[in-house]
C-alpha atoms as a PDB file:
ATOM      1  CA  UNK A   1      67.433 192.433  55.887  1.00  0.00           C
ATOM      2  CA  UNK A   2      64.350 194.359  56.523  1.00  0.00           C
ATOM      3  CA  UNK A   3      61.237 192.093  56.792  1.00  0.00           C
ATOM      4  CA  UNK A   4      58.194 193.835  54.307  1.00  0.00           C
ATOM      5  CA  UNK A   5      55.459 194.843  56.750  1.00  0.00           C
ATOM      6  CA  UNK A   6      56.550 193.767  59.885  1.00  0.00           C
ATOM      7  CA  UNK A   7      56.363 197.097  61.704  1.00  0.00           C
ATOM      8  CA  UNK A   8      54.996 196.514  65.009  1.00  0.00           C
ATOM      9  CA  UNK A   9      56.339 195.129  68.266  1.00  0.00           C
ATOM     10  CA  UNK A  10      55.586 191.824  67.617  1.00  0.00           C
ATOM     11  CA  UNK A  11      56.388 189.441  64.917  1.00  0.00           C
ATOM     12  CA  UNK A  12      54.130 186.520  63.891  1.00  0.00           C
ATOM     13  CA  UNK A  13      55.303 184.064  61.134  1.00  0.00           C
ATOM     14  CA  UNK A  14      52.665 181.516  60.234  1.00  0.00           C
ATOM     15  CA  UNK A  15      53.719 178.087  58.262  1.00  0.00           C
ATOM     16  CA  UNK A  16      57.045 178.602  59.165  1.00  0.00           C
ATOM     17  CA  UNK A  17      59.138 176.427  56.873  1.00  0.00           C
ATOM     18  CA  UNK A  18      62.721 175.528  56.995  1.00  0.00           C
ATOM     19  CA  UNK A  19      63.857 179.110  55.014  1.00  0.00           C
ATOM     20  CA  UNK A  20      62.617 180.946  57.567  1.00  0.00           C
ATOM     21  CA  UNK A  21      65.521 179.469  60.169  1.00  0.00           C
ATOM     22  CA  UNK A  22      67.655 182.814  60.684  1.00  0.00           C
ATOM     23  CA  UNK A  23      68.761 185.868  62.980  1.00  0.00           C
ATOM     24  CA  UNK A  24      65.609 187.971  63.846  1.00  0.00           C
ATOM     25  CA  UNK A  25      66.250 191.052  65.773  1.00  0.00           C
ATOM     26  CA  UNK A  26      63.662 194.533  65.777  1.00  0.00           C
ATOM     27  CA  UNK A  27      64.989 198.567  64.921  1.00  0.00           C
ATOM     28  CA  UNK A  28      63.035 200.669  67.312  1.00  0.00           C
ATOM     29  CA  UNK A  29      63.068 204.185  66.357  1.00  0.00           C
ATOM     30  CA  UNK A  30      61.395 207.376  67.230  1.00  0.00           C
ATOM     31  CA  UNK A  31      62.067 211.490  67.212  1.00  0.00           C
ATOM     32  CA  UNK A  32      65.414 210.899  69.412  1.00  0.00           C
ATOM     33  CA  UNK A  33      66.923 207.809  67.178  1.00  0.00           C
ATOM     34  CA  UNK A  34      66.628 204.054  66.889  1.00  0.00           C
ATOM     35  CA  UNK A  35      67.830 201.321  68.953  1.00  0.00           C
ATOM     36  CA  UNK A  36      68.339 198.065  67.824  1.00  0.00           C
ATOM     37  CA  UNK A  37      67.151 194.779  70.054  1.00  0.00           C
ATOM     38  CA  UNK A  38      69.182 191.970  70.433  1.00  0.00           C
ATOM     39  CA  UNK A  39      69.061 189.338  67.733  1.00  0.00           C
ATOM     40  CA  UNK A  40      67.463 185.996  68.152  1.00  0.00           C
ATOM     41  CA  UNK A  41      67.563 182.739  66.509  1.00  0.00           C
ATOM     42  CA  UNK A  42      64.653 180.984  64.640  1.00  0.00           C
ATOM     43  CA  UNK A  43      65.809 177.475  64.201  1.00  0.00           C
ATOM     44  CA  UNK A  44      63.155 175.258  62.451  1.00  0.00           C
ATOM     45  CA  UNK A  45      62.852 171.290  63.073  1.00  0.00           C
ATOM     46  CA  UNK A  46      62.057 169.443  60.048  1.00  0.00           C
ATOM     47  CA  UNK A  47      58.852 167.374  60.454  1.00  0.00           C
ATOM     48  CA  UNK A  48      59.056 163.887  59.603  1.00  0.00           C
ATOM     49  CA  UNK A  49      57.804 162.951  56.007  1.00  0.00           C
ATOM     50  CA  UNK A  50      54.298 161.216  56.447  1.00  0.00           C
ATOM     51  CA  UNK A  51      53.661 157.982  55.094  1.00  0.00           C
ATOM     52  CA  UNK A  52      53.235 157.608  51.479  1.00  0.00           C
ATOM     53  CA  UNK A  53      52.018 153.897  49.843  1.00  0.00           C
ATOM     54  CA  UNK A  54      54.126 153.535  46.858  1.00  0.00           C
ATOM     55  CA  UNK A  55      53.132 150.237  45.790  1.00  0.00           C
ATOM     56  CA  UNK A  56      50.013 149.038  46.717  1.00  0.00           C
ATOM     57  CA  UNK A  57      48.202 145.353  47.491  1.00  0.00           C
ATOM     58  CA  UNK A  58      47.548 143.393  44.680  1.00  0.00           C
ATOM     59  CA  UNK A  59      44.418 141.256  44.337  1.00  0.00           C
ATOM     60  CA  UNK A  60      44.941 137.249  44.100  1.00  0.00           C
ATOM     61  CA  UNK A  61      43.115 134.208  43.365  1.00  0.00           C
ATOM     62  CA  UNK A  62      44.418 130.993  45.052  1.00  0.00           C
ATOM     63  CA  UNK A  63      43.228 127.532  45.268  1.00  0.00           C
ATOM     64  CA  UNK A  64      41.849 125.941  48.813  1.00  0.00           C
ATOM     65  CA  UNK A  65      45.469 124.940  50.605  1.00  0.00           C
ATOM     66  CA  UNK A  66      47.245 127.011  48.869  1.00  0.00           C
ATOM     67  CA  UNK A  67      49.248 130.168  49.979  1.00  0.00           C
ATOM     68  CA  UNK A  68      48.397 133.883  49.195  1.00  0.00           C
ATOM     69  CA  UNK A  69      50.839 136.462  50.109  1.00  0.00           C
ATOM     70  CA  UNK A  70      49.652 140.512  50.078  1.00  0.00           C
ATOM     71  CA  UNK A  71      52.753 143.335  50.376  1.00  0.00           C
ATOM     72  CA  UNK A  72      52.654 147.001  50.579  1.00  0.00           C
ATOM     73  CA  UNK A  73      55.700 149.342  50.198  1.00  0.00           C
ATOM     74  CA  UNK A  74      55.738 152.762  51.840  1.00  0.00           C
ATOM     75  CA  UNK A  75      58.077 155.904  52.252  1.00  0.00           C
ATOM     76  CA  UNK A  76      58.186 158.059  55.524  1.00  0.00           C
ATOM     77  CA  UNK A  77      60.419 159.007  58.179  1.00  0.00           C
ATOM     78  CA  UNK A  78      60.416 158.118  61.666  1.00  0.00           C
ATOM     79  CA  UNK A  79      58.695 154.767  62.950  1.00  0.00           C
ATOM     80  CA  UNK A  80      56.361 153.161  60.263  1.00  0.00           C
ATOM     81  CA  UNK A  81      53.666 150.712  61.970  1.00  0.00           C
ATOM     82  CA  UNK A  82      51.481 148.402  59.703  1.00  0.00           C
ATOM     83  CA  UNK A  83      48.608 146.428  61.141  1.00  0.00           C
ATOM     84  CA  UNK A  84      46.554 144.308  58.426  1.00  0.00           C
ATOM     85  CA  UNK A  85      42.071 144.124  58.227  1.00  0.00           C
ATOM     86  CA  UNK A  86      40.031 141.399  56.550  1.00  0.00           C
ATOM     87  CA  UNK A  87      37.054 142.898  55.954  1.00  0.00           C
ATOM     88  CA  UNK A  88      37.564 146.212  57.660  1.00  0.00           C
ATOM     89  CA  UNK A  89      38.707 144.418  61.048  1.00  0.00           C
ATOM     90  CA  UNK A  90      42.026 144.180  62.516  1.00  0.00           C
ATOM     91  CA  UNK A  91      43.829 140.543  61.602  1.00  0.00           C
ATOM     92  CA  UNK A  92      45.776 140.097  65.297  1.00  0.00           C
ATOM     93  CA  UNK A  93      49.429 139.769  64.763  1.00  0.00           C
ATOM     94  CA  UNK A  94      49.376 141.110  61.771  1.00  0.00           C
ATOM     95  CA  UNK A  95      51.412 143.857  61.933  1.00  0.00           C
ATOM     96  CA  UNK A  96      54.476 143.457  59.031  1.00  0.00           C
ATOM     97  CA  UNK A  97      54.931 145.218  55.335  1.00  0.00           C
ATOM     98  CA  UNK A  98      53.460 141.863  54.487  1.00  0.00           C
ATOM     99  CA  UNK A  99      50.635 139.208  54.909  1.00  0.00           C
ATOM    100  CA  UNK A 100      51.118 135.715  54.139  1.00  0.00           C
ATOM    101  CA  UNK A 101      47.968 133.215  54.365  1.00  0.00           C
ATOM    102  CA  UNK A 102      49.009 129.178  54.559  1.00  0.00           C
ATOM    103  CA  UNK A 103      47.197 127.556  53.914  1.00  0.00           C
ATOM    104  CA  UNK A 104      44.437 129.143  52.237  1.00  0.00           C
ATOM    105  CA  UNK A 105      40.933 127.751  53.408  1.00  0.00           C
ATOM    106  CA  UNK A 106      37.644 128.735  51.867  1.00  0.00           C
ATOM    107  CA  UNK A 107      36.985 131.282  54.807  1.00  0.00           C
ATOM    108  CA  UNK A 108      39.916 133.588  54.004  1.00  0.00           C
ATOM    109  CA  UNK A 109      37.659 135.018  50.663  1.00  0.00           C
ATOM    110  CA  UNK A 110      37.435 138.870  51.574  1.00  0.00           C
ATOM    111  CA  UNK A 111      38.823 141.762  50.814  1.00  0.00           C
ATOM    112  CA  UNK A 112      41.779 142.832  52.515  1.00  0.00           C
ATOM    113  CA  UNK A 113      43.829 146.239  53.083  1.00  0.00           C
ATOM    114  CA  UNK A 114      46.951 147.777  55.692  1.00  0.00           C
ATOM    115  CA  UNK A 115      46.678 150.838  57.792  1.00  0.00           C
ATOM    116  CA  UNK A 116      49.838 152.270  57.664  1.00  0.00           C
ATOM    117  CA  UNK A 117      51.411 154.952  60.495  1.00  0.00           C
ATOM    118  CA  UNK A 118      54.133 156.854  61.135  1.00  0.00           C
ATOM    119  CA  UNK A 119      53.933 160.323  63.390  1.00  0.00           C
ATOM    120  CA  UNK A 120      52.103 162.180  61.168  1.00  0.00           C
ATOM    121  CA  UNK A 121      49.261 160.070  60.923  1.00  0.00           C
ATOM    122  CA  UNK A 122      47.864 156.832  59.100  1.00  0.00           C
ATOM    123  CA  UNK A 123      47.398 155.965  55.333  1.00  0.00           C
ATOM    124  CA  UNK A 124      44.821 153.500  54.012  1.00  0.00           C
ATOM    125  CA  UNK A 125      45.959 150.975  51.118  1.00  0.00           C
ATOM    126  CA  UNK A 126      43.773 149.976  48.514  1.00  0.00           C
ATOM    127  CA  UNK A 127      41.244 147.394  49.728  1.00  0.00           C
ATOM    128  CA  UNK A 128      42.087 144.134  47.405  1.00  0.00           C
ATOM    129  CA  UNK A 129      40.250 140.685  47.508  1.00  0.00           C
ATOM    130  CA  UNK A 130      41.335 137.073  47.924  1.00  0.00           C
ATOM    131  CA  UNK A 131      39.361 134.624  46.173  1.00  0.00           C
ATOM    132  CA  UNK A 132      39.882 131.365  47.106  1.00  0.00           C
ATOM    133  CA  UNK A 133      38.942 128.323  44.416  1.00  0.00           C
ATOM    134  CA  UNK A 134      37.442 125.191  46.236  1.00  0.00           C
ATOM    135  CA  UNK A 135      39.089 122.255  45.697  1.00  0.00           C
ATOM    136  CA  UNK A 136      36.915 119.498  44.122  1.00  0.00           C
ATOM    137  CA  UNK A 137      35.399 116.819  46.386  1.00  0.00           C
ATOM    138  CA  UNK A 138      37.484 113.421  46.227  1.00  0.00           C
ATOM    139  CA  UNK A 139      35.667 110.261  45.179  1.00  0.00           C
ATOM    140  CA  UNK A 140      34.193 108.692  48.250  1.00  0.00           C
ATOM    141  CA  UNK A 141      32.477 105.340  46.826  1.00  0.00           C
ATOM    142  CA  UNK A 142      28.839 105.495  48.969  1.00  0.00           C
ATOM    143  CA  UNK A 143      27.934 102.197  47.642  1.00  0.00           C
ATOM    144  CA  UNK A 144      29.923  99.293  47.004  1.00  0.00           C
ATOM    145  CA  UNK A 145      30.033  96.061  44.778  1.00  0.00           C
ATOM    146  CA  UNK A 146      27.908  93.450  46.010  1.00  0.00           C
ATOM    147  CA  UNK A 147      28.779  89.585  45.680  1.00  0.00           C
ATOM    148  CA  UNK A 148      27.323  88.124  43.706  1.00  0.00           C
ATOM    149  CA  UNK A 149      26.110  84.087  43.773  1.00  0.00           C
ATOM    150  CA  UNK A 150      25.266  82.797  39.847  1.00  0.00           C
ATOM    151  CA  UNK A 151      24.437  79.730  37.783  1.00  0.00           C
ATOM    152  CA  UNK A 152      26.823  79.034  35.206  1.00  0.00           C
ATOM    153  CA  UNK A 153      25.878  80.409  31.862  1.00  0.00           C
ATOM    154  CA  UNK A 154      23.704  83.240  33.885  1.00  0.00           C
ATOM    155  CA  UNK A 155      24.160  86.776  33.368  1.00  0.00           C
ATOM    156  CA  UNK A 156      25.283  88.704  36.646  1.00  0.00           C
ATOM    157  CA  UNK A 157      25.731  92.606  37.401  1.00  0.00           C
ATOM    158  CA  UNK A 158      28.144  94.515  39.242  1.00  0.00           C
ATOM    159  CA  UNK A 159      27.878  98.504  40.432  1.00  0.00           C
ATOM    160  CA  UNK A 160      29.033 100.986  42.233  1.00  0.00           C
ATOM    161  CA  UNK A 161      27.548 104.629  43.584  1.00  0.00           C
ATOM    162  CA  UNK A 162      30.213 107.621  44.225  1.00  0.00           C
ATOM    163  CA  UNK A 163      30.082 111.168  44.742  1.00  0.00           C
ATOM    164  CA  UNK A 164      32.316 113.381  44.495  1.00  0.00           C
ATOM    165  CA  UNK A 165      33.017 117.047  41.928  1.00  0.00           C
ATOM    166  CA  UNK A 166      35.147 116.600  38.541  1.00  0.00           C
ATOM    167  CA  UNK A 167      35.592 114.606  36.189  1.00  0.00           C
ATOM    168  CA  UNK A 168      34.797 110.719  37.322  1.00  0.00           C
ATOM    169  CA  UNK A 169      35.737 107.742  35.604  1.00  0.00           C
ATOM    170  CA  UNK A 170      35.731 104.146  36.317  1.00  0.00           C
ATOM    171  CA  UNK A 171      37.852 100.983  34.900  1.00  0.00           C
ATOM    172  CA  UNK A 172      36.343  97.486  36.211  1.00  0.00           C
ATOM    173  CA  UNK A 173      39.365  94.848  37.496  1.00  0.00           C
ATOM    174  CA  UNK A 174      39.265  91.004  37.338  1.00  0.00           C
ATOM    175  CA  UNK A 175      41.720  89.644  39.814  1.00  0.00           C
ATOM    176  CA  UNK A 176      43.196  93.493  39.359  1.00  0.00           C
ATOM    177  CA  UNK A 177      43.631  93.118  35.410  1.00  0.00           C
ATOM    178  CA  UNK A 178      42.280  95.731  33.934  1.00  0.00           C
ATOM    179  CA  UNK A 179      38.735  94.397  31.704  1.00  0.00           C
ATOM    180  CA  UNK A 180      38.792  96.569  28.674  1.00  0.00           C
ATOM    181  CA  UNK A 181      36.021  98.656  27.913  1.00  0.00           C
ATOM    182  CA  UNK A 182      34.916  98.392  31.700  1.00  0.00           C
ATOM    183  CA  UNK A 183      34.808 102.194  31.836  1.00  0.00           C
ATOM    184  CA  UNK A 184      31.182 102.682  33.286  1.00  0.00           C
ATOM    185  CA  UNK A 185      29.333 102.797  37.066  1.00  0.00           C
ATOM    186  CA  UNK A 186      27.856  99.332  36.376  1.00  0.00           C
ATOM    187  CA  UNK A 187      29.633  95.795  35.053  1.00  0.00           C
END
């Protein structure tokens, strides 16, 4: 099959794709006839498929202790390499589809994304953000009943300083029976 245009002694083919894998061979003709060459093959190698994300990171919010998990799923031929960043730098040893954090501490808050490669080069995932809920502080009582030495018919006072985050209550015990209505700092 003659090739349109290709009339000189040389034959370039740029972009060569997988149809262009034939037979090539070259009529040489002047005033006393044509010859033709012998034929040669093209045979073209498919380049591996680069990588592709197909489903990306997703962003989480976890409580402090908790676990967060990030995935990524890819297509791409050959070899597929994935190394993890927190914040733009490399997370050693993190080098699966997948990231798992346990337990979450409050340090782990950043933004996190995979750099994905196969031969033909590296793909980016979306850059998604863990943010990680503090737990609240526990009660920690900082100062505690004092004993208390009384006259009989006297009034006496009891109380109690705490700190800690939430919600606090209190409930007051006489020889550990609850006192009802005890529900405040002081007695």
């Amino acid at each position: 099959q003659t090739i349109n245009g290709a009339t000189s002694a040389s034959l370039t083919l740029s972009s060569v794709g997988l149809g262009d894998a034939a037979s090539y061979r070259v009529r040489v003709t002047n005033s006393q006839g044509s010859v033709l060459s012998n034929s040669v093959g093209l045979t073209v190698i498919a380049l591996p498929e680069p990588v592709v994300i197909i489903s990306q990171p997703q962003a989480l919010t976890v409580d402090e202790e908790a676990s967060a998990s990030f995935s990524v799923e890819v297509t791409g031929d050959g070899e597929i390499s994935y190394q993890w960043l927190k914040d733009d730098q490399t997370i050693n040893g993190a080098t699966s589809s997948s990231l798992s954090i346990n337990p979450v501490i409050l340090t782990d808050a950043a933004a996190y994304r995979v750099r994905v490669t196969n031969s033909q080069g590296s793909v980016l995932s979306n850059a998604v953000a863990l943010s990680v809920t503090a737990l609240p502080e526990p009660v920690v009582i900082v100062s505690q009943p004092q004993a208390v030495t009384a006259d009989e018919n006297s009034s006496v006072s009891f109380s109690v300083e705490v700190t800690g985050d939430g919600d606090i209550s209190y409930q007051w015990l006489k020889d550990d029976q609850t006192i009802n209505g005890a529900t405040s700092s002081s007695l």
